[in-house]
PDB file of N, CA and C in Angstrom:
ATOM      1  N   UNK A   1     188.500 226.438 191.767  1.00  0.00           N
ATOM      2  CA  UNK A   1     189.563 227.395 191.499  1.00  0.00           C
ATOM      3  C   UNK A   1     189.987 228.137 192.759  1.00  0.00           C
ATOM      4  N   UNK A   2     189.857 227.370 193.758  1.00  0.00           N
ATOM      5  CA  UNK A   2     190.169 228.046 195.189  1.00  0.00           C
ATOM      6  C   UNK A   2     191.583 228.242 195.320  1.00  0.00           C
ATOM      7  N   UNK A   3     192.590 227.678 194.573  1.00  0.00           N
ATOM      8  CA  UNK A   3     193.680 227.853 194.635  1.00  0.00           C
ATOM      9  C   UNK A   3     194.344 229.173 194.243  1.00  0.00           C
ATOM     10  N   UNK A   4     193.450 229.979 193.296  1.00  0.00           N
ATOM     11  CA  UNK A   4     193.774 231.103 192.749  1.00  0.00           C
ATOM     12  C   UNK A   4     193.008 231.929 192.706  1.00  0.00           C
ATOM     13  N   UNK A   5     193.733 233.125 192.344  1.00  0.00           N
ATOM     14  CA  UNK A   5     193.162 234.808 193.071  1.00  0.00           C
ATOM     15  C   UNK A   5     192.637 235.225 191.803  1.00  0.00           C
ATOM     16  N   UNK A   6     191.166 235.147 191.387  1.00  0.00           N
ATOM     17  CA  UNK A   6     190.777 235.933 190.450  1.00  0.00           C
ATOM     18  C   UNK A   6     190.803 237.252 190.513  1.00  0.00           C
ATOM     19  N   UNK A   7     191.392 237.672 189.368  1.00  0.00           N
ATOM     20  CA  UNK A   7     191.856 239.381 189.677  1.00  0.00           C
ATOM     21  C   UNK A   7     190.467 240.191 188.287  1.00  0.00           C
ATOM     22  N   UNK A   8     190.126 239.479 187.075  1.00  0.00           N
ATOM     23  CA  UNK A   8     189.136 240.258 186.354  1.00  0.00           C
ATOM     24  C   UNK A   8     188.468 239.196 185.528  1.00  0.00           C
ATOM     25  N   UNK A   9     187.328 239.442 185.181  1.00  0.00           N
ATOM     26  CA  UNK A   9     186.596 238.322 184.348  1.00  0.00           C
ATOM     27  C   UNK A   9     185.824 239.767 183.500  1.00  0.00           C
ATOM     28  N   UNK A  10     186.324 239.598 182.212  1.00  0.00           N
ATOM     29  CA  UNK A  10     185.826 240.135 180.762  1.00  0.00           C
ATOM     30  C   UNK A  10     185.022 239.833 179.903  1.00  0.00           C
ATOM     31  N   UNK A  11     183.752 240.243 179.658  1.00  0.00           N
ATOM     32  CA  UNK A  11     182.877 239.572 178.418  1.00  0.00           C
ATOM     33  C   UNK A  11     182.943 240.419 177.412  1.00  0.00           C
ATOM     34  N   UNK A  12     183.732 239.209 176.304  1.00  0.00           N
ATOM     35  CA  UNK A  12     184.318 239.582 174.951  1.00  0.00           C
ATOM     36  C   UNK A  12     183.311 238.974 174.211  1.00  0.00           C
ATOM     37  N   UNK A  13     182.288 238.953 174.280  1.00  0.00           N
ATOM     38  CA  UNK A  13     180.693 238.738 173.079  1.00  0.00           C
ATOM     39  C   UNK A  13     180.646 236.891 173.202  1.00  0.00           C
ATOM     40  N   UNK A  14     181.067 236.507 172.628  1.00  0.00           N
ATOM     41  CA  UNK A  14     181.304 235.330 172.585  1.00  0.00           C
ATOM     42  C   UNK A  14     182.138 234.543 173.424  1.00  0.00           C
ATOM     43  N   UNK A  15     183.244 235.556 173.788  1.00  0.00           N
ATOM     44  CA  UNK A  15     184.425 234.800 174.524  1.00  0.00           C
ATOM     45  C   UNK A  15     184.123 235.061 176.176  1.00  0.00           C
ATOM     46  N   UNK A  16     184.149 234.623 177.011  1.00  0.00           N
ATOM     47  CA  UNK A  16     184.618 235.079 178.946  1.00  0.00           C
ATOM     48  C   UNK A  16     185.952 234.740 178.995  1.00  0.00           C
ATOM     49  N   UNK A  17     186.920 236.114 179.016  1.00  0.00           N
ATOM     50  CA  UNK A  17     188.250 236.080 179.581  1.00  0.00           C
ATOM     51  C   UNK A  17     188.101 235.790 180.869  1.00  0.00           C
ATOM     52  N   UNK A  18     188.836 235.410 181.926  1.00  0.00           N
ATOM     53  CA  UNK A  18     188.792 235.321 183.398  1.00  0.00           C
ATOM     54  C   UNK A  18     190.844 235.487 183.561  1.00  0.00           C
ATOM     55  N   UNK A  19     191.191 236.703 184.156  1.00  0.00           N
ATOM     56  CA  UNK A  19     192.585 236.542 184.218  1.00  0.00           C
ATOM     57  C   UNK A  19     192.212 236.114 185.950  1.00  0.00           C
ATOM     58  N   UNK A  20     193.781 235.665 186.210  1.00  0.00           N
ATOM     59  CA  UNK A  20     193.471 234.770 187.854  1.00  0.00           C
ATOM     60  C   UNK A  20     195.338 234.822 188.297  1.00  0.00           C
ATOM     61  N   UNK A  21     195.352 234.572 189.037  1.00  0.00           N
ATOM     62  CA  UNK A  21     197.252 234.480 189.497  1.00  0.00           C
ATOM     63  C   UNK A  21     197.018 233.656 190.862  1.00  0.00           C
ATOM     64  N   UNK A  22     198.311 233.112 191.055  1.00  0.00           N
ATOM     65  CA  UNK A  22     198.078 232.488 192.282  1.00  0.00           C
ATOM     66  C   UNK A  22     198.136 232.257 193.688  1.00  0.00           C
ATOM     67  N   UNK A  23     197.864 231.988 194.663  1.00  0.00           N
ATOM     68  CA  UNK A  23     198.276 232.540 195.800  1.00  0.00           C
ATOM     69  C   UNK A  23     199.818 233.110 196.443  1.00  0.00           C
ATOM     70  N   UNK A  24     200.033 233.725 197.418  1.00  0.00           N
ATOM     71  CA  UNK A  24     201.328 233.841 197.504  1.00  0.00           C
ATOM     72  C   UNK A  24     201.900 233.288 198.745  1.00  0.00           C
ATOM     73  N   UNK A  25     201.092 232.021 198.711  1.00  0.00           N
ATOM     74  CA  UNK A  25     202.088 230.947 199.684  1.00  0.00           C
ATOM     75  C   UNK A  25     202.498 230.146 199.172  1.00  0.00           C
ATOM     76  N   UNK A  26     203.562 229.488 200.345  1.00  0.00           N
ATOM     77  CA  UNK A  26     204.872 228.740 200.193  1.00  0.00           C
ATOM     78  C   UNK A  26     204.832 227.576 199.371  1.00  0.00           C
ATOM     79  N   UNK A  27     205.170 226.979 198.251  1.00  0.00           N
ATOM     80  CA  UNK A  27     204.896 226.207 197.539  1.00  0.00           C
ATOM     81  C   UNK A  27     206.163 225.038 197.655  1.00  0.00           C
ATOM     82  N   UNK A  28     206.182 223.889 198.191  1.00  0.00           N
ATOM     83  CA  UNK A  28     207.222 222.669 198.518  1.00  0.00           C
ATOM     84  C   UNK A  28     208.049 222.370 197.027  1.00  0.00           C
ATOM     85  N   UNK A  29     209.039 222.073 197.088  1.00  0.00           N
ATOM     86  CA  UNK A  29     210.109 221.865 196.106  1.00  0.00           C
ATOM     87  C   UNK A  29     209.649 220.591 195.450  1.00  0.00           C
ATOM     88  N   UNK A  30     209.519 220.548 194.276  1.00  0.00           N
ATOM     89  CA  UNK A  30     209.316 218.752 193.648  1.00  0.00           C
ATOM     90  C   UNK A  30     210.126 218.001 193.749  1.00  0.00           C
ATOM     91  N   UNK A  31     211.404 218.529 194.254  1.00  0.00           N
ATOM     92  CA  UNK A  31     212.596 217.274 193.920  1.00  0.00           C
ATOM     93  C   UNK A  31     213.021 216.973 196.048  1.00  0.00           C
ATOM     94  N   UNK A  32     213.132 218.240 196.534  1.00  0.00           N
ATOM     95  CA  UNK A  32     213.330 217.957 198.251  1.00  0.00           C
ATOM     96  C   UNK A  32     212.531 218.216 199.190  1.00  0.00           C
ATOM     97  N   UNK A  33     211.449 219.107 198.690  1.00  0.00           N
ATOM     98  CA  UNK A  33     209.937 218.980 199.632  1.00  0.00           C
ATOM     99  C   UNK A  33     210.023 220.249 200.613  1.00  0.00           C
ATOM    100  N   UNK A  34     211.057 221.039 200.373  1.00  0.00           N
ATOM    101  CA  UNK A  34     211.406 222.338 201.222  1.00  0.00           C
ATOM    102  C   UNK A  34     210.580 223.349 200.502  1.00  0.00           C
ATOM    103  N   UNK A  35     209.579 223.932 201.413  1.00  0.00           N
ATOM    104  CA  UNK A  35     208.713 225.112 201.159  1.00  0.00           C
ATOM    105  C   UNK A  35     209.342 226.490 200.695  1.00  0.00           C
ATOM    106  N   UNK A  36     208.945 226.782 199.349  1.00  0.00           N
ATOM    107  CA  UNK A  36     209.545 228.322 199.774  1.00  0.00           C
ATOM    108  C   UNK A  36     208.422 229.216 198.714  1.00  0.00           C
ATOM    109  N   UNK A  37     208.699 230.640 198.676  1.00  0.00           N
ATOM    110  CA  UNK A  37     207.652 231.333 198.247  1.00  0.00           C
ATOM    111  C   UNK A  37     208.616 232.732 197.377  1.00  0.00           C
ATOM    112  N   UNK A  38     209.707 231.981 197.644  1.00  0.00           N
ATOM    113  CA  UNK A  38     211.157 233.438 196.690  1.00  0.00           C
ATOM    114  C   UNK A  38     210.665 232.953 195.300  1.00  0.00           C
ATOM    115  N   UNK A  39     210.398 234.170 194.909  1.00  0.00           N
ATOM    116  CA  UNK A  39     209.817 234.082 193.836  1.00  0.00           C
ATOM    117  C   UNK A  39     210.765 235.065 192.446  1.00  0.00           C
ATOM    118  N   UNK A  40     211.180 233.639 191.552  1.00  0.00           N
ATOM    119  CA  UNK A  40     212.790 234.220 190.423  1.00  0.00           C
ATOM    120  C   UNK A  40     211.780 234.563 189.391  1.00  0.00           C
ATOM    121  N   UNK A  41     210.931 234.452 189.305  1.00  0.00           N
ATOM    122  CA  UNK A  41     209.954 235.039 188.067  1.00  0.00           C
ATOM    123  C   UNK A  41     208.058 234.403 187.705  1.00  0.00           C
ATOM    124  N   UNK A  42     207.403 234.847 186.347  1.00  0.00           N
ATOM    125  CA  UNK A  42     206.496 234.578 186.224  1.00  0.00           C
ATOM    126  C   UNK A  42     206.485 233.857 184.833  1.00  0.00           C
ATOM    127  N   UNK A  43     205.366 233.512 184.977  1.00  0.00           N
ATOM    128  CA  UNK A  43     204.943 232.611 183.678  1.00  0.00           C
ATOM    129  C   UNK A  43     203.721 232.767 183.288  1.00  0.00           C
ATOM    130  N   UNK A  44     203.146 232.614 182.338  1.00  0.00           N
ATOM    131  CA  UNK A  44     201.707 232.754 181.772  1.00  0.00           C
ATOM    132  C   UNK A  44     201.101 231.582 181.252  1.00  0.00           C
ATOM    133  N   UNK A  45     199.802 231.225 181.301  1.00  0.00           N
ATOM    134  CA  UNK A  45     199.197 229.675 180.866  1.00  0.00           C
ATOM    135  C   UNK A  45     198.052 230.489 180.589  1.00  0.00           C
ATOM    136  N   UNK A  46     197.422 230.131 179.327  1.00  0.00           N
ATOM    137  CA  UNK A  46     196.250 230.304 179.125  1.00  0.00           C
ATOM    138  C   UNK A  46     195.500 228.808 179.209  1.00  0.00           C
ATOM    139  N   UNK A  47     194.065 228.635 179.822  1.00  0.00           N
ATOM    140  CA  UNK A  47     194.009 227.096 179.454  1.00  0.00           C
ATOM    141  C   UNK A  47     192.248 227.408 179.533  1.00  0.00           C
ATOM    142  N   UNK A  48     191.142 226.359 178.171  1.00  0.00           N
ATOM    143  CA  UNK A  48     190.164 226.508 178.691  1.00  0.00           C
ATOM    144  C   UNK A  48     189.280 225.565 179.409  1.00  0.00           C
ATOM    145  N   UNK A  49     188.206 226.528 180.031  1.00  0.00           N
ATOM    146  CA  UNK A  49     187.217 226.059 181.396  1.00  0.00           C
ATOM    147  C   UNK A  49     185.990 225.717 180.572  1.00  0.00           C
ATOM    148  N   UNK A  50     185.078 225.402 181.252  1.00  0.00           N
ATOM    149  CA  UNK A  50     183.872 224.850 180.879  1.00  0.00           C
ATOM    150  C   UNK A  50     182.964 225.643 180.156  1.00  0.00           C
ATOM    151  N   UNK A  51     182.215 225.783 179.341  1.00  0.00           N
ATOM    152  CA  UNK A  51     181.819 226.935 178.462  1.00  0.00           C
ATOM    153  C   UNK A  51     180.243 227.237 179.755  1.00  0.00           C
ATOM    154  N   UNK A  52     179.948 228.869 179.474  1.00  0.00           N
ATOM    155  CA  UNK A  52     179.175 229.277 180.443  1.00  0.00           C
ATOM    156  C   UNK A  52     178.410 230.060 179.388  1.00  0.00           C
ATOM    157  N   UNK A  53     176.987 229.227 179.482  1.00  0.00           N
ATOM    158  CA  UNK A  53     175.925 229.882 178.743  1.00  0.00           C
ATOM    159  C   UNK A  53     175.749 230.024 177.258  1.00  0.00           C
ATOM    160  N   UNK A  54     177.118 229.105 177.058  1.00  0.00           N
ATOM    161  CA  UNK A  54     177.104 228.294 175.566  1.00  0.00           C
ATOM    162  C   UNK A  54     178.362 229.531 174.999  1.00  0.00           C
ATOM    163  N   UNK A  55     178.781 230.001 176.050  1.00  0.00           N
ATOM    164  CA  UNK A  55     180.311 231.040 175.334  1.00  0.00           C
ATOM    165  C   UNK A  55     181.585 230.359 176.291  1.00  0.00           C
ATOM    166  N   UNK A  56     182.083 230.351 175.004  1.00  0.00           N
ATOM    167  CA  UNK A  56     184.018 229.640 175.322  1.00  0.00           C
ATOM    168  C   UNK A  56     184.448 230.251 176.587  1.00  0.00           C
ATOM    169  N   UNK A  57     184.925 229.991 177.416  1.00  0.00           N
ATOM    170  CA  UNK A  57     185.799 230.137 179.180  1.00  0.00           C
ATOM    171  C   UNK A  57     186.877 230.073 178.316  1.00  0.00           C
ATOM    172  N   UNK A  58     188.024 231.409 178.386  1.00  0.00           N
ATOM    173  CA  UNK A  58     189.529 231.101 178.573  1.00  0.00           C
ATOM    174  C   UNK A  58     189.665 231.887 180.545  1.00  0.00           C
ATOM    175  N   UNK A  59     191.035 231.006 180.555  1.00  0.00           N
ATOM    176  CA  UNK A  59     191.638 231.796 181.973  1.00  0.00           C
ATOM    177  C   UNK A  59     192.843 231.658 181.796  1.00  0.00           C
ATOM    178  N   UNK A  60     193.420 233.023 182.033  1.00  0.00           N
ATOM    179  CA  UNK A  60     194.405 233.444 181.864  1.00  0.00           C
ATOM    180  C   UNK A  60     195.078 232.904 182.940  1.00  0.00           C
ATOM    181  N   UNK A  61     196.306 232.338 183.738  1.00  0.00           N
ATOM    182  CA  UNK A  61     196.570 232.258 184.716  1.00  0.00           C
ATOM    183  C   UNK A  61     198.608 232.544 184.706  1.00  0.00           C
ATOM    184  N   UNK A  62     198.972 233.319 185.802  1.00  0.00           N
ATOM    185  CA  UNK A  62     200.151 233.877 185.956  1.00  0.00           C
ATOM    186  C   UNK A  62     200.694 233.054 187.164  1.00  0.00           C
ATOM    187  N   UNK A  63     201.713 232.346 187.087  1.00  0.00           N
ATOM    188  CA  UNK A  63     202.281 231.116 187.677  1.00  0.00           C
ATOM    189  C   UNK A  63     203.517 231.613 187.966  1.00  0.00           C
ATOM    190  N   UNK A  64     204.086 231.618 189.473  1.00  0.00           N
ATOM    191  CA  UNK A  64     205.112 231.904 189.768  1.00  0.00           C
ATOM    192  C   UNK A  64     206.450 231.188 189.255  1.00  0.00           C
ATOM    193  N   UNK A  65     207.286 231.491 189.064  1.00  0.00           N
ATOM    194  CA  UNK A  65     208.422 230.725 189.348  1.00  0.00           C
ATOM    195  C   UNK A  65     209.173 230.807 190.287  1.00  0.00           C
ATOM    196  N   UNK A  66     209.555 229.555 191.075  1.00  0.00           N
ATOM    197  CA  UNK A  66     210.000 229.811 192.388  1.00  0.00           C
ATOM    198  C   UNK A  66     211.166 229.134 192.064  1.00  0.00           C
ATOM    199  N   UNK A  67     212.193 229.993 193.467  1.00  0.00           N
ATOM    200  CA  UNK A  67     213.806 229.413 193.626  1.00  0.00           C
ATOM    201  C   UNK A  67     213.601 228.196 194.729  1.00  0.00           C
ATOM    202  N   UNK A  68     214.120 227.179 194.417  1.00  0.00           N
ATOM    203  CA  UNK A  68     214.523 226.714 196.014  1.00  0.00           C
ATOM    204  C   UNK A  68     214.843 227.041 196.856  1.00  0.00           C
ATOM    205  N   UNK A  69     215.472 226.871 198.245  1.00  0.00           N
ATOM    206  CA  UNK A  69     216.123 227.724 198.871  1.00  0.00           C
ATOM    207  C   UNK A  69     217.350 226.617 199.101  1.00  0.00           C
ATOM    208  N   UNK A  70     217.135 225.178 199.200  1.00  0.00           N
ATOM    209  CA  UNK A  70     218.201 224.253 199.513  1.00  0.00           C
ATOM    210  C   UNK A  70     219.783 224.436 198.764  1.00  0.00           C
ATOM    211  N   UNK A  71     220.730 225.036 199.065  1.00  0.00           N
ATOM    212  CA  UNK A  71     221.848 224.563 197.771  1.00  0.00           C
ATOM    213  C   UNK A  71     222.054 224.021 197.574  1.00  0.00           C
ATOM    214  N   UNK A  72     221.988 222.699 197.926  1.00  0.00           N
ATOM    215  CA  UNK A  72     222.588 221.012 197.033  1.00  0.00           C
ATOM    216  C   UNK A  72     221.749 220.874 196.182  1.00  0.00           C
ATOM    217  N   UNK A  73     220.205 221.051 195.711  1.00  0.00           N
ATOM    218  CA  UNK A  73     218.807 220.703 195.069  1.00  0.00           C
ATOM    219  C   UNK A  73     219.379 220.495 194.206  1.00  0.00           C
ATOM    220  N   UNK A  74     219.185 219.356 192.866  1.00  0.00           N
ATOM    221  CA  UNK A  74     219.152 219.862 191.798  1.00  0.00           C
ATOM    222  C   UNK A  74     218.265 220.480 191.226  1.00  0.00           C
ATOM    223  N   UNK A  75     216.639 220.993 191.349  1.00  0.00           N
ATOM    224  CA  UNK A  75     215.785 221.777 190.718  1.00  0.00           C
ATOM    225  C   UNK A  75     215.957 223.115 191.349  1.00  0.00           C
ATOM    226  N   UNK A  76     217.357 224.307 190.891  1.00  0.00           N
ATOM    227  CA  UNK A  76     216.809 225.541 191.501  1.00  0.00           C
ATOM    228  C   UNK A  76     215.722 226.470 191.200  1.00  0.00           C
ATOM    229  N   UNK A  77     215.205 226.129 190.644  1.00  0.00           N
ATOM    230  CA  UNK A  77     213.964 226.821 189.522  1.00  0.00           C
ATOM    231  C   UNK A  77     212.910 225.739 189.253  1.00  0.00           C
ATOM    232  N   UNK A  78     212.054 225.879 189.728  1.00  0.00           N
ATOM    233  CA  UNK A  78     210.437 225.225 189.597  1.00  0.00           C
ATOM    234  C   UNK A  78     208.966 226.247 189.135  1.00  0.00           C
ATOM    235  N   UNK A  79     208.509 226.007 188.075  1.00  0.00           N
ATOM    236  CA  UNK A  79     207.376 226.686 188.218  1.00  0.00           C
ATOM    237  C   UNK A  79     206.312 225.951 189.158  1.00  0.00           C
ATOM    238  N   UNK A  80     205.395 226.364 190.193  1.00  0.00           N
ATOM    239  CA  UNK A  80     204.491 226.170 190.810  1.00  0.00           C
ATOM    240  C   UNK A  80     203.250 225.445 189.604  1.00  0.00           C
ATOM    241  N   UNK A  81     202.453 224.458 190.404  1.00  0.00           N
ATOM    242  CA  UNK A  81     201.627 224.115 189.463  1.00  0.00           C
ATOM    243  C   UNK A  81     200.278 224.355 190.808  1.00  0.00           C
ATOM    244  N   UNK A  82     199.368 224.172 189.859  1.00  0.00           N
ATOM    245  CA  UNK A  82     197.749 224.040 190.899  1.00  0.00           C
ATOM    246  C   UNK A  82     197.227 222.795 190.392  1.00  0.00           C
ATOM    247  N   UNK A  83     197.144 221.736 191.309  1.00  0.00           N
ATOM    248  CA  UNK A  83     196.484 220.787 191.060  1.00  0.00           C
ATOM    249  C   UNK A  83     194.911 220.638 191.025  1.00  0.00           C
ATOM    250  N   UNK A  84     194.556 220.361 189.921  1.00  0.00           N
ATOM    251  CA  UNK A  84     192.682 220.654 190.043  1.00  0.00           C
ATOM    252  C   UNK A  84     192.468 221.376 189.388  1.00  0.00           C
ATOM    253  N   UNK A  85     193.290 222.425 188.632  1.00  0.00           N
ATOM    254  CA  UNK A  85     192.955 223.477 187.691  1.00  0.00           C
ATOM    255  C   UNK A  85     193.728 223.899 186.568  1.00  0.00           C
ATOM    256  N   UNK A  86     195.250 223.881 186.514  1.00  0.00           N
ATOM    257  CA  UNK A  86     195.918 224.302 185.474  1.00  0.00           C
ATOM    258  C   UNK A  86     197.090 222.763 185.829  1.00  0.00           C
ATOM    259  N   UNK A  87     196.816 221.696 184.994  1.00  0.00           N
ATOM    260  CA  UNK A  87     197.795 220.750 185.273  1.00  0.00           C
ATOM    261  C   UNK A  87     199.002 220.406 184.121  1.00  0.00           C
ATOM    262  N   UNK A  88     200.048 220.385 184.567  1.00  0.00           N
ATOM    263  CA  UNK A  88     201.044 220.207 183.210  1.00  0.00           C
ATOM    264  C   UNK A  88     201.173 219.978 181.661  1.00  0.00           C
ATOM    265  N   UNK A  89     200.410 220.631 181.040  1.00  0.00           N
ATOM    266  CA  UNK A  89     201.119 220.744 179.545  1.00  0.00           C
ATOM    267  C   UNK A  89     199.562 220.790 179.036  1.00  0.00           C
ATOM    268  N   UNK A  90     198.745 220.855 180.177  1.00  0.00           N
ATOM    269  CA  UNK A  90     196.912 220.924 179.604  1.00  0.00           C
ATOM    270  C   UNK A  90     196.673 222.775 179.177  1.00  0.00           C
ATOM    271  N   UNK A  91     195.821 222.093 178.045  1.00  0.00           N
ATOM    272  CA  UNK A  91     195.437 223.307 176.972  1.00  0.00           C
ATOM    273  C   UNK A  91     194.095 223.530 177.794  1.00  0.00           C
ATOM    274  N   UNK A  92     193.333 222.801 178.657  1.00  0.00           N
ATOM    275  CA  UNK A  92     192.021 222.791 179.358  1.00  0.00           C
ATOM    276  C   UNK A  92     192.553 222.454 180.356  1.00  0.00           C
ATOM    277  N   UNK A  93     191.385 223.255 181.800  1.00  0.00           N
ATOM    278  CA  UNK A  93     190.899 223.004 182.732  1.00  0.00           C
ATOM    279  C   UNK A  93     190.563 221.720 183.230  1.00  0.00           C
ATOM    280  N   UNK A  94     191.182 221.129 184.197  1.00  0.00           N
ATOM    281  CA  UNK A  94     190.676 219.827 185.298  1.00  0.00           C
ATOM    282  C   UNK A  94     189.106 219.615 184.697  1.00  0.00           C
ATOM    283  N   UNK A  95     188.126 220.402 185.134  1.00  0.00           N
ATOM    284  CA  UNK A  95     186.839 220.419 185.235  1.00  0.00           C
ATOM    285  C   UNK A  95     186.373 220.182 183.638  1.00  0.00           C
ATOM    286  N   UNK A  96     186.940 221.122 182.522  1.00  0.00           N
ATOM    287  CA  UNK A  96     186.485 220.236 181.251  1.00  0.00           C
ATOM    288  C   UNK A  96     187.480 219.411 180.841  1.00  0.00           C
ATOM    289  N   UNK A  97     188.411 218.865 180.794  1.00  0.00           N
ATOM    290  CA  UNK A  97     188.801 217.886 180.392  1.00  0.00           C
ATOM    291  C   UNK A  97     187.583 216.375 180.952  1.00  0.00           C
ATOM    292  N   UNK A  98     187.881 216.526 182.154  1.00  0.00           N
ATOM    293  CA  UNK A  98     186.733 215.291 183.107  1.00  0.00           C
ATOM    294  C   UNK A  98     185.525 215.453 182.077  1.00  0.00           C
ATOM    295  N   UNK A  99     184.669 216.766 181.823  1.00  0.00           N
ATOM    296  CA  UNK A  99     183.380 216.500 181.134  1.00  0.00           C
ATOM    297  C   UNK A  99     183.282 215.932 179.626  1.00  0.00           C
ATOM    298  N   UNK A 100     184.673 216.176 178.820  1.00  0.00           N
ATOM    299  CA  UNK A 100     184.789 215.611 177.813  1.00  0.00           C
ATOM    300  C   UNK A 100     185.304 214.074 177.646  1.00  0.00           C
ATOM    301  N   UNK A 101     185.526 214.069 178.645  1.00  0.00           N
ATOM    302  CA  UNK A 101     185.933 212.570 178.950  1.00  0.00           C
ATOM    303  C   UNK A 101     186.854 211.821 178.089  1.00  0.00           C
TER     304      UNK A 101
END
């Protein structure tokens, strides 16, 4: 989870909240590969991690949305993704998805 800034980890009895957000560098465009870090808004993903000590991992994670900066692009609006940890449309974590196989 080196990609992201853990900001609080909560023990809710059973549950470990972990909220986290992500760095605030320049993240490359998916469609023209131009870096930028202008940031048009946020987003929220909850997704869960590997259970710790036999209690459920959620992590909260707050995902920028970034502008391009190119004007011809067609994607002016991209949310940032983290590869290895919160990957497109996953309800779980990189790390348990792999253990559930």
């Amino acid at each position: 989870m080196s990609a992201l800034v853990i900001e609080d980890v909560a023990d809710e009895g059973d549950l470990i909240r972990v909220t986290a957000r992500t760095r605030d560098d320049p993240v490359p465009c998916p469609v023209c590969g131009t870096p930028t870090a202008r940031v048009h808004g946020f987003h929220g993903r909850r997704v869960a991690d590997v259970p710790v000590d036999g209690r459920r991992v959620v992590v909260s994670v707050r995902l920028r949305r970034l502008a391009c900066p190119v004007l011809g692009c067609r994607r002016q609006t991209f949310r940032e993704q983290v590869p290895g940890v919160v990957e497109r449309y996953q309800r779980r974590t990189s790390r348990l998805a792999d253990q559930l196989g």
